[in-house]
PDB file of N, CA and C in Angstrom:
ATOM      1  N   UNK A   1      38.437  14.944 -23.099  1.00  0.00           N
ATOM      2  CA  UNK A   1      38.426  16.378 -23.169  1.00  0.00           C
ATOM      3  C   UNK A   1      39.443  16.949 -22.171  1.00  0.00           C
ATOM      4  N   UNK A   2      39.474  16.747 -20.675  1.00  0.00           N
ATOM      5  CA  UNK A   2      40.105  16.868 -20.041  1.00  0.00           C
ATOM      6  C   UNK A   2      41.751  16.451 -20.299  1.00  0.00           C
ATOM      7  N   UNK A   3      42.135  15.430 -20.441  1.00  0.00           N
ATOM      8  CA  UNK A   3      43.144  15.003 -20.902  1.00  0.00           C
ATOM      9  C   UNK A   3      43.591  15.712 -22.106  1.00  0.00           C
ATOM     10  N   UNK A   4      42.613  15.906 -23.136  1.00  0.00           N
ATOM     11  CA  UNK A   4      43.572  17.102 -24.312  1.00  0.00           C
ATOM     12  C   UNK A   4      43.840  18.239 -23.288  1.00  0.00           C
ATOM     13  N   UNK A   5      42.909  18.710 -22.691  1.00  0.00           N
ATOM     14  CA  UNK A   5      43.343  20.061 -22.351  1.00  0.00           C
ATOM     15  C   UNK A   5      44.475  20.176 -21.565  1.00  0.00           C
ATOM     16  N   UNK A   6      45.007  19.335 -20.459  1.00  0.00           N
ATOM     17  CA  UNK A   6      46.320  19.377 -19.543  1.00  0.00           C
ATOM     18  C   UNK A   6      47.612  18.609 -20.561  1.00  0.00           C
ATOM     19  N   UNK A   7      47.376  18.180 -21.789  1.00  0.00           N
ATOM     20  CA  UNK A   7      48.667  17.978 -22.813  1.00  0.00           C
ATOM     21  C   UNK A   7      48.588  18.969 -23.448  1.00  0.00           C
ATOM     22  N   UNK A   8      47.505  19.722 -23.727  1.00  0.00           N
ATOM     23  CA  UNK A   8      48.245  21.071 -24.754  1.00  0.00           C
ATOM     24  C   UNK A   8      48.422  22.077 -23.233  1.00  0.00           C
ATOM     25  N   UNK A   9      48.455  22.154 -21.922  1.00  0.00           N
ATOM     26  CA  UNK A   9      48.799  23.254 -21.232  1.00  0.00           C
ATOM     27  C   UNK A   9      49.064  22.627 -19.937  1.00  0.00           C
ATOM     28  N   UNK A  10      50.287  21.937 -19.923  1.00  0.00           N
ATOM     29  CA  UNK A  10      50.709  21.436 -18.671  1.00  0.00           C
ATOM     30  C   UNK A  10      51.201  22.159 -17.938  1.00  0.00           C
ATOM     31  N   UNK A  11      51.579  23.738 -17.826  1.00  0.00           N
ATOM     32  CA  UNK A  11      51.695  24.553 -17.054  1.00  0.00           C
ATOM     33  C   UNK A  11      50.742  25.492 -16.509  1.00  0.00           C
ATOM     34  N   UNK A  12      49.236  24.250 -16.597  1.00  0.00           N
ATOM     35  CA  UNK A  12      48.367  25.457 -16.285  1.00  0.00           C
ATOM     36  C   UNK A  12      47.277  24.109 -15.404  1.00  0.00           C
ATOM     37  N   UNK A  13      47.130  24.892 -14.408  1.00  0.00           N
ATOM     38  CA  UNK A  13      46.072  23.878 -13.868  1.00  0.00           C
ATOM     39  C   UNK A  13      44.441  23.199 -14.155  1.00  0.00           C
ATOM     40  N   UNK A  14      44.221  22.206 -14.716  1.00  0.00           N
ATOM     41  CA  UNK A  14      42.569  22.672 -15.927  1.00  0.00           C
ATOM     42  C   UNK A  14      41.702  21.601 -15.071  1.00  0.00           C
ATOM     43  N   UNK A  15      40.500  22.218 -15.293  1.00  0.00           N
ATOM     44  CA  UNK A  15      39.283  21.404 -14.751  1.00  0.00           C
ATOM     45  C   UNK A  15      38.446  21.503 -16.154  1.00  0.00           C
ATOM     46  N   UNK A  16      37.517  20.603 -16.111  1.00  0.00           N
ATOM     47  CA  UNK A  16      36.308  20.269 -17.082  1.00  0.00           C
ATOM     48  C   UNK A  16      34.998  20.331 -16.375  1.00  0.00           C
ATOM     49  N   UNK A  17      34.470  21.691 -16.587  1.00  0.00           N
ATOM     50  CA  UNK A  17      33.038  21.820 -15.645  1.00  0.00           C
ATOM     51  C   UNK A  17      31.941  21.556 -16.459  1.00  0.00           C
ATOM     52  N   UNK A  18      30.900  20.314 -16.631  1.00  0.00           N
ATOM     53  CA  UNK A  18      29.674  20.331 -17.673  1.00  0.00           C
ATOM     54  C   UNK A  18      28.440  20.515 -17.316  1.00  0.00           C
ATOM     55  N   UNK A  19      27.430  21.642 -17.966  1.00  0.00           N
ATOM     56  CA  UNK A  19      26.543  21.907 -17.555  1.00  0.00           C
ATOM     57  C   UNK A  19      25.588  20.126 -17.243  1.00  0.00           C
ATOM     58  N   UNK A  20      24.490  19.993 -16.720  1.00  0.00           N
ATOM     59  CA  UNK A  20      23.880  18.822 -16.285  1.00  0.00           C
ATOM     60  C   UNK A  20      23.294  18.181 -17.923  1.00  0.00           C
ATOM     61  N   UNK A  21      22.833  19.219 -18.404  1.00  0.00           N
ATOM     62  CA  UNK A  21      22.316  18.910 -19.784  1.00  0.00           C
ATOM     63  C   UNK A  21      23.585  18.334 -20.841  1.00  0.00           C
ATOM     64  N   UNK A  22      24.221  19.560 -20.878  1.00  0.00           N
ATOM     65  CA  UNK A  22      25.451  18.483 -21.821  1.00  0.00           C
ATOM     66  C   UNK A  22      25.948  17.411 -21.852  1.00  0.00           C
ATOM     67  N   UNK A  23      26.136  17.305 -20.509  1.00  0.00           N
ATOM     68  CA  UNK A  23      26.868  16.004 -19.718  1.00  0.00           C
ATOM     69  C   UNK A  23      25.651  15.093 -20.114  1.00  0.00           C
ATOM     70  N   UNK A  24      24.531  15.054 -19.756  1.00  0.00           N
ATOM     71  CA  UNK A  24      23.200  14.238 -20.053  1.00  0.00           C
ATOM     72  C   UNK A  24      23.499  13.393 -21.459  1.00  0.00           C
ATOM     73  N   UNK A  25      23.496  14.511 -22.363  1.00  0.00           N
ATOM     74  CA  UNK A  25      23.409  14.199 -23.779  1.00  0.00           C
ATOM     75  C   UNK A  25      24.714  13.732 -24.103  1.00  0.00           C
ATOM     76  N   UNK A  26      25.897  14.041 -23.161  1.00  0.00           N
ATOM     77  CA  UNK A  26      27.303  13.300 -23.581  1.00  0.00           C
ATOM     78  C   UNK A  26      27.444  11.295 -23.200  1.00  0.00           C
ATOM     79  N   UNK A  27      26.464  11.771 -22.269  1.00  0.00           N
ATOM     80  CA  UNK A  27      26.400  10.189 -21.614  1.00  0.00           C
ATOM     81  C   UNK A  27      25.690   9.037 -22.350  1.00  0.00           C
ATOM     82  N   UNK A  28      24.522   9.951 -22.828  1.00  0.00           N
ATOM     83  CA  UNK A  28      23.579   9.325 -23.159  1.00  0.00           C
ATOM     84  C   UNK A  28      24.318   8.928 -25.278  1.00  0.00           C
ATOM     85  N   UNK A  29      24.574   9.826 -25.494  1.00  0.00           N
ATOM     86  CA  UNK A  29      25.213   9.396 -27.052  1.00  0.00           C
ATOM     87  C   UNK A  29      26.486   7.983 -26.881  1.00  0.00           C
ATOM     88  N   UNK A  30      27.052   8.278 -25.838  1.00  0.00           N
ATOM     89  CA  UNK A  30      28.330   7.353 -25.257  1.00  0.00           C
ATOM     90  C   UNK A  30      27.315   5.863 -25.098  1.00  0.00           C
ATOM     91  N   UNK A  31      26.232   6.070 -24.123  1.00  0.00           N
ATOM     92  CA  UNK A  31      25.317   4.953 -24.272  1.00  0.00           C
ATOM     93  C   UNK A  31      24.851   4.180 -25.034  1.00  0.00           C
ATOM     94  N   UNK A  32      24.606   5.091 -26.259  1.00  0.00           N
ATOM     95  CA  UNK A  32      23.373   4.428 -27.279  1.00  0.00           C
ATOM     96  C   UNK A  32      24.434   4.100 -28.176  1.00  0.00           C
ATOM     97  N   UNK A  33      26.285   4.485 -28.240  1.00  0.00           N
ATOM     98  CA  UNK A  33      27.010   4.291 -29.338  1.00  0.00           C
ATOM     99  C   UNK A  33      27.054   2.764 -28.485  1.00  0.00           C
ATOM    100  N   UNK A  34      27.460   2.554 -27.590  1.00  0.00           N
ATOM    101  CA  UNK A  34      27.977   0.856 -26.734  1.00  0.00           C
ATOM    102  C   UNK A  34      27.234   0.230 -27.103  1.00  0.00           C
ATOM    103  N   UNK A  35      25.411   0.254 -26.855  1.00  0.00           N
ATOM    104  CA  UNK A  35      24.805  -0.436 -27.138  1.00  0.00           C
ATOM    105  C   UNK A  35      24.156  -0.834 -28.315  1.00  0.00           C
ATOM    106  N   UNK A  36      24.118   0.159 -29.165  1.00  0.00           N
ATOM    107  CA  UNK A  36      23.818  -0.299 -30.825  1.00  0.00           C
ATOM    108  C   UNK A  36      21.939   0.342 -30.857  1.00  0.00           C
ATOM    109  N   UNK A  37      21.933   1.183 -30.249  1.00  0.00           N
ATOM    110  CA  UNK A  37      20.533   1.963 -29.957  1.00  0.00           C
ATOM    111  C   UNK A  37      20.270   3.373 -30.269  1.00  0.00           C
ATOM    112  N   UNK A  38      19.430   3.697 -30.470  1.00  0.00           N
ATOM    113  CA  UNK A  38      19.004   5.350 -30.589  1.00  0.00           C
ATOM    114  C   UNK A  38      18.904   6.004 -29.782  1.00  0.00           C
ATOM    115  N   UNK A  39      19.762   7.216 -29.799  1.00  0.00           N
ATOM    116  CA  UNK A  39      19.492   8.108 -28.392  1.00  0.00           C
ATOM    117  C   UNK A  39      18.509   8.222 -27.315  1.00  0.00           C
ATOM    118  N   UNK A  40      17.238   7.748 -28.037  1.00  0.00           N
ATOM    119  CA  UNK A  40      16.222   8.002 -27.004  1.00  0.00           C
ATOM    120  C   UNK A  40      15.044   7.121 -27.156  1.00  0.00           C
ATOM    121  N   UNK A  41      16.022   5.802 -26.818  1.00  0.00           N
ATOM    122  CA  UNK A  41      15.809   4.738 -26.518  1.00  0.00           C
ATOM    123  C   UNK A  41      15.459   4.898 -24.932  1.00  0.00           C
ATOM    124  N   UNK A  42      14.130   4.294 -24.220  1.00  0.00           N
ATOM    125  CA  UNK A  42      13.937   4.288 -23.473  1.00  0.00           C
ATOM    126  C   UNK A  42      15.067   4.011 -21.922  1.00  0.00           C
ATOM    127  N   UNK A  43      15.386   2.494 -22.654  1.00  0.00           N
ATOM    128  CA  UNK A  43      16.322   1.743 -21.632  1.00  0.00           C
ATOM    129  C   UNK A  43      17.334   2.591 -21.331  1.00  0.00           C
ATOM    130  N   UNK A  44      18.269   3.559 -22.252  1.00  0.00           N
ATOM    131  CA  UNK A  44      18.852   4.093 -21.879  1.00  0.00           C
ATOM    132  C   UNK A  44      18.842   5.246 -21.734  1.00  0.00           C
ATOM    133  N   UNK A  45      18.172   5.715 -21.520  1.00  0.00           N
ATOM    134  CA  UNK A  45      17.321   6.792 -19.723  1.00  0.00           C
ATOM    135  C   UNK A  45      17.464   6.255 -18.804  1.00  0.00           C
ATOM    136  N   UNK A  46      16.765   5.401 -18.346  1.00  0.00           N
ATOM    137  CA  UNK A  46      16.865   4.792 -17.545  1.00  0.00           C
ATOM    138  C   UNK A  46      17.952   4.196 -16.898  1.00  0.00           C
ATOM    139  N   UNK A  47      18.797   3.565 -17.946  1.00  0.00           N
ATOM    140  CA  UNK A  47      20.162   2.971 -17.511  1.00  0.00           C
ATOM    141  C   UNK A  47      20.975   4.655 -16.893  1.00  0.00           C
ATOM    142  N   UNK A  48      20.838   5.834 -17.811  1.00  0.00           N
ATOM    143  CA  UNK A  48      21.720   6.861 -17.372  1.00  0.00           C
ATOM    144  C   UNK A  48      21.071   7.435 -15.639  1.00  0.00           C
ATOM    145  N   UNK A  49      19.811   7.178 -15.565  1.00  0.00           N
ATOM    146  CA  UNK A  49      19.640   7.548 -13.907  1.00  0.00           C
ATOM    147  C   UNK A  49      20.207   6.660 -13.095  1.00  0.00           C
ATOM    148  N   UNK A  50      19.867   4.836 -13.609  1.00  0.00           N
ATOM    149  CA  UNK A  50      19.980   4.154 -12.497  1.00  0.00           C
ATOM    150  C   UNK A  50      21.977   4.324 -12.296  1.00  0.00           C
ATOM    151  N   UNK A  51      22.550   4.673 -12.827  1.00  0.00           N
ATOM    152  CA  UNK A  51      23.660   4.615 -13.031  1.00  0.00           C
ATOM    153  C   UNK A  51      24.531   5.944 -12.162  1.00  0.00           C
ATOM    154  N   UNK A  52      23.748   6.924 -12.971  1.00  0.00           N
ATOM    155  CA  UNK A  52      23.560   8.705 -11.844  1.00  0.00           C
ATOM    156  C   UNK A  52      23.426   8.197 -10.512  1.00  0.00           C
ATOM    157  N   UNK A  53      22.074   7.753 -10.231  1.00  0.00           N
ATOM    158  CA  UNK A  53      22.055   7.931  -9.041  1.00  0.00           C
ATOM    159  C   UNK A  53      22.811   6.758  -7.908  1.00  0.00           C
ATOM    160  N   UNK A  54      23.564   5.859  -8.261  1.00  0.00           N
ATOM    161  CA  UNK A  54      24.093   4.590  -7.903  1.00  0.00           C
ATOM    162  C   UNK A  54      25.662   5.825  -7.455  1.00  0.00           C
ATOM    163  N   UNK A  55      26.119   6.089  -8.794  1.00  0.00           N
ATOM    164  CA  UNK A  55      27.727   7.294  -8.238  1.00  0.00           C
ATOM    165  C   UNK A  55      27.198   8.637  -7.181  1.00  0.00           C
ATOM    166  N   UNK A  56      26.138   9.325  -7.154  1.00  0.00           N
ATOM    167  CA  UNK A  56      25.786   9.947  -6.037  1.00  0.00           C
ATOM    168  C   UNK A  56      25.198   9.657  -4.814  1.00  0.00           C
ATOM    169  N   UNK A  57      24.543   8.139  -4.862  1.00  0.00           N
ATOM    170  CA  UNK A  57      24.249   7.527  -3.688  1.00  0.00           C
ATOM    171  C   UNK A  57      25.710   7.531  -2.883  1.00  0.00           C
ATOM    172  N   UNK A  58      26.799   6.733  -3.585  1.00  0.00           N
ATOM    173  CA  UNK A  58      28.285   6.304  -3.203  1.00  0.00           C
ATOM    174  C   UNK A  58      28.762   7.615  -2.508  1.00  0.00           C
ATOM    175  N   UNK A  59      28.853   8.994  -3.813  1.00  0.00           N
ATOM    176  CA  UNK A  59      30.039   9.889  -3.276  1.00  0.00           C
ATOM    177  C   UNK A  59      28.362  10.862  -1.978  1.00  0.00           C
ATOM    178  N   UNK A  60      27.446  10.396  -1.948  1.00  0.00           N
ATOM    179  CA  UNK A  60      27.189  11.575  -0.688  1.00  0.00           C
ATOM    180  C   UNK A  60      27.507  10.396   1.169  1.00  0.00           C
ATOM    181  N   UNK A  61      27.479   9.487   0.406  1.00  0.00           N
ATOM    182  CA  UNK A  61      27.671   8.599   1.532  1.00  0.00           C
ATOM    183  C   UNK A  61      29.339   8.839   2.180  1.00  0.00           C
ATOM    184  N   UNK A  62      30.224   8.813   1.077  1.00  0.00           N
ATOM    185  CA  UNK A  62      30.929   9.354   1.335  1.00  0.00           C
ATOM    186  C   UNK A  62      31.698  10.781   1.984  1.00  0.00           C
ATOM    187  N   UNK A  63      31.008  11.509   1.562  1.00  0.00           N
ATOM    188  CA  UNK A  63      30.800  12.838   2.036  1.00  0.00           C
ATOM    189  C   UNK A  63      30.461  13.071   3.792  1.00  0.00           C
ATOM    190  N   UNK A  64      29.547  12.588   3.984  1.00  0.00           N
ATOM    191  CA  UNK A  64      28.743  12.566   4.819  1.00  0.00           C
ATOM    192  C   UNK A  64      29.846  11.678   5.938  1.00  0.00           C
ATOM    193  N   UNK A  65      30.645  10.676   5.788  1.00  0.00           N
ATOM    194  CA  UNK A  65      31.881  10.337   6.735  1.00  0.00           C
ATOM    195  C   UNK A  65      33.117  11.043   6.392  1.00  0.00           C
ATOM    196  N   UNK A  66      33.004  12.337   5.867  1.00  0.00           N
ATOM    197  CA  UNK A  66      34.203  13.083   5.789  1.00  0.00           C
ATOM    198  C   UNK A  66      35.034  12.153   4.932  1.00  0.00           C
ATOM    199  N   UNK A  67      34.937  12.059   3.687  1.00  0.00           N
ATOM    200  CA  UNK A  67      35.820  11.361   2.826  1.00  0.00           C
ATOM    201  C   UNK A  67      36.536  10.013   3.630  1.00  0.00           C
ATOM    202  N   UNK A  68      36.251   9.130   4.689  1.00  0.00           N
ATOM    203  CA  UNK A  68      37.184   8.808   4.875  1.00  0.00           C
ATOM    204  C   UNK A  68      37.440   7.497   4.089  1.00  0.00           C
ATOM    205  N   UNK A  69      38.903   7.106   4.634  1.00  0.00           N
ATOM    206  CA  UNK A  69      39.178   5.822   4.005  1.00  0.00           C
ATOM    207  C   UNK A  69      39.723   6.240   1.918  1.00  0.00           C
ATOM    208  N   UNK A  70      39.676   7.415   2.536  1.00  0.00           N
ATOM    209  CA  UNK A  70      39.861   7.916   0.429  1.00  0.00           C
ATOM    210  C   UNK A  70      39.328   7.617  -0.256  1.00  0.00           C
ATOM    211  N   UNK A  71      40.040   7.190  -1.368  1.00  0.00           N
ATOM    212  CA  UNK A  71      39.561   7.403  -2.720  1.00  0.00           C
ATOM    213  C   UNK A  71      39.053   5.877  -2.732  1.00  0.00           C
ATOM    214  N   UNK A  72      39.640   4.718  -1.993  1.00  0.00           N
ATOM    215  CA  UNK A  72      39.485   3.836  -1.856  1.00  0.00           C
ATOM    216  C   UNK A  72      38.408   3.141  -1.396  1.00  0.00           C
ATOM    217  N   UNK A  73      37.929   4.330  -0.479  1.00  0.00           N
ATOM    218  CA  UNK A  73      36.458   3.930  -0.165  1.00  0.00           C
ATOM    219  C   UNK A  73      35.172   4.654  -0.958  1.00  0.00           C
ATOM    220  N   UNK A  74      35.723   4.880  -1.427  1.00  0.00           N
ATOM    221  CA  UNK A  74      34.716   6.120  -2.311  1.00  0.00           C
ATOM    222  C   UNK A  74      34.546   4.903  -3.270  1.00  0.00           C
ATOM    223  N   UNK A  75      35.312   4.642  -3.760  1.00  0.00           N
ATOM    224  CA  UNK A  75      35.400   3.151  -5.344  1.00  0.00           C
ATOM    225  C   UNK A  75      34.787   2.006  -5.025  1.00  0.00           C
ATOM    226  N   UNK A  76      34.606   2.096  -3.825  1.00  0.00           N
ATOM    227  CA  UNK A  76      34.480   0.739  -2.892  1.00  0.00           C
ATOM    228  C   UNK A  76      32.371   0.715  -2.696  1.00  0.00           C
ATOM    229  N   UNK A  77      31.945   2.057  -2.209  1.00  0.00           N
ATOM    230  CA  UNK A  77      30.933   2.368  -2.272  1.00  0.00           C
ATOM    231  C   UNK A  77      30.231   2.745  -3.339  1.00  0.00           C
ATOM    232  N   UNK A  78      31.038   3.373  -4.403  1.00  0.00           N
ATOM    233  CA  UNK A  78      30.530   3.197  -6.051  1.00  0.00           C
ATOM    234  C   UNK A  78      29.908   1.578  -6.753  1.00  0.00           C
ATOM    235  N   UNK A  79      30.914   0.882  -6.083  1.00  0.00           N
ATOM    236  CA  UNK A  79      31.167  -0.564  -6.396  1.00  0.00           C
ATOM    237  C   UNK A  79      29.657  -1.251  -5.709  1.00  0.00           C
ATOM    238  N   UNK A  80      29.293  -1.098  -4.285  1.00  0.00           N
ATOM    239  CA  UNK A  80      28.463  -1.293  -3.617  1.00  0.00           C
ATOM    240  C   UNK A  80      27.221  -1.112  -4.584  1.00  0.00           C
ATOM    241  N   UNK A  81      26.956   0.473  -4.288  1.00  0.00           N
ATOM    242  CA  UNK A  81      26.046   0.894  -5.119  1.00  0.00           C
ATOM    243  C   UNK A  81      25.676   0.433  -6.240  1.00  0.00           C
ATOM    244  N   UNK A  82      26.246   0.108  -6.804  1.00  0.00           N
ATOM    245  CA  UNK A  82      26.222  -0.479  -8.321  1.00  0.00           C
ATOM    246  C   UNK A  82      25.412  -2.215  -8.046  1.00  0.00           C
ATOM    247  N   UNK A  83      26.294  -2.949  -7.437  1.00  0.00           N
ATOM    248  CA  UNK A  83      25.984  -4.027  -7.282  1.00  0.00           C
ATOM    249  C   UNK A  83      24.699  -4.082  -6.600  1.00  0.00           C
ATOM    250  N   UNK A  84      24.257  -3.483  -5.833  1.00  0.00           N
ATOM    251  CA  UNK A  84      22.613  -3.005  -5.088  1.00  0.00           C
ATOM    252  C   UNK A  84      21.963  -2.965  -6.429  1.00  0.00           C
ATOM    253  N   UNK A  85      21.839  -2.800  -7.761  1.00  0.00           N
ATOM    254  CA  UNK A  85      20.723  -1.830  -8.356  1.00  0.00           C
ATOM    255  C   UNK A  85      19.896  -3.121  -8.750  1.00  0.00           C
ATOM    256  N   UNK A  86      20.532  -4.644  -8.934  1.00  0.00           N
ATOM    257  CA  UNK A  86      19.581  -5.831  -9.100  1.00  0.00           C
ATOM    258  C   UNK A  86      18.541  -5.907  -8.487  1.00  0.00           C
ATOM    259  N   UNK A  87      19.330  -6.149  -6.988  1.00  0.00           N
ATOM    260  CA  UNK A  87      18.386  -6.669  -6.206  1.00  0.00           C
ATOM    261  C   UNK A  87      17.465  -5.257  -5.705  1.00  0.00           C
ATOM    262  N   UNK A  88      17.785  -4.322  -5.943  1.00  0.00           N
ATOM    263  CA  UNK A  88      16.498  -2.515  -5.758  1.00  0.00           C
ATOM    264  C   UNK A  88      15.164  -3.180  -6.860  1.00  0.00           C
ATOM    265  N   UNK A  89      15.435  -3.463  -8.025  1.00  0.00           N
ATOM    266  CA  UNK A  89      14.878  -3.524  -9.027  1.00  0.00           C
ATOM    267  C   UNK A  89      13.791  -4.395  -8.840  1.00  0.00           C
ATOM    268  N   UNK A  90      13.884  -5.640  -7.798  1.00  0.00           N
ATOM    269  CA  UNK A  90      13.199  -6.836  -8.089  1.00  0.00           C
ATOM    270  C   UNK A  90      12.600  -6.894  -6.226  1.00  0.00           C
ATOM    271  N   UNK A  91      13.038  -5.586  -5.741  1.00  0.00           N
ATOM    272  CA  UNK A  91      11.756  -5.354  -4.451  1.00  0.00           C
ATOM    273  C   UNK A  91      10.326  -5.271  -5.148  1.00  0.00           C
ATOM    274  N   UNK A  92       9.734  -5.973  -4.189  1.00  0.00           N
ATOM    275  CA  UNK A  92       8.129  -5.776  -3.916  1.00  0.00           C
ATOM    276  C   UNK A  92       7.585  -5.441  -2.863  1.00  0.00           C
ATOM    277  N   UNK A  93       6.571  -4.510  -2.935  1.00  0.00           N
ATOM    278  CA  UNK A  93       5.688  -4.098  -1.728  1.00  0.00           C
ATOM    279  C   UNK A  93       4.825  -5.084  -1.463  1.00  0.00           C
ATOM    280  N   UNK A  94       4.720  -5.160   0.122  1.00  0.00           N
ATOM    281  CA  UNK A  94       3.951  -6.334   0.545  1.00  0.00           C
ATOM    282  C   UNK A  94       2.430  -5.713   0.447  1.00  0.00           C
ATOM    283  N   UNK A  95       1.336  -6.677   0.794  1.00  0.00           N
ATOM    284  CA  UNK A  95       0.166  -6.130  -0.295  1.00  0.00           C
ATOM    285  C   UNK A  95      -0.097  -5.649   1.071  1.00  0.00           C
TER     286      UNK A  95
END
C-alpha cells in the first residue's frame, strides 16, 4: 500500500496510518492466506498476539535506551524477542 502510494506521488512525502482493527484483520487474512486456514482459526490469534507483542516488547525496549545502536539494534531485539517466544511458552510455575 505504502509503496503504491510514494510511486504514484514521489513528490510528496506519504505515510500509511492503520486503525488497530484494520491492521488486525489485515494481518490476520495475510495469516490464514500462508497457512491454508480460516480467518478465525484459533492458532492464528494467537500467533497474531504472540507475534504483536514479541515487535513491541523489541521497539519499547528500544525506546526506552533512546533508540540506540539504530535500526540495527532495534532488528536485533525484534530478532531476540522472537526467538524468546519457545522457551516463554514451555515455562512452568513451580507448585
Amino acid at each position: 500500500m505504502l509503496d503504491r502510494a510514494r510511486k504514484s506521488r514521489p513528490d510528496k512525502q506519504i505515510a500509511v496510518v492503520l486503525a488497530k482493527k484494520e491492521f488486525e484483520a489485515w494481518y490476520l487474512a495475510i495469516l490464514a492466506g500462508r497457512f491454508g486456514l480460516a480467518d478465525g482459526d484459533l492458532r492464528l490469534l494467537v500467533l497474531a498476539e504472540l507475534t504483536t507483542t514479541a515487535w513491541s516488547v523489541a521497539g519499547r525496549d528500544w525506546v526506552r535506551r533512546d533508540g540506540a545502536g539504530g535500526r540495527a539494534a532495534l532488528v536485533d531485539g525484534v530478532r531476540a524477542a522472537f526467538a524468546a517466544i519457545p522457551a516463554s511458552l514451555e515455562l512452568r510455575a513451580s507448585p
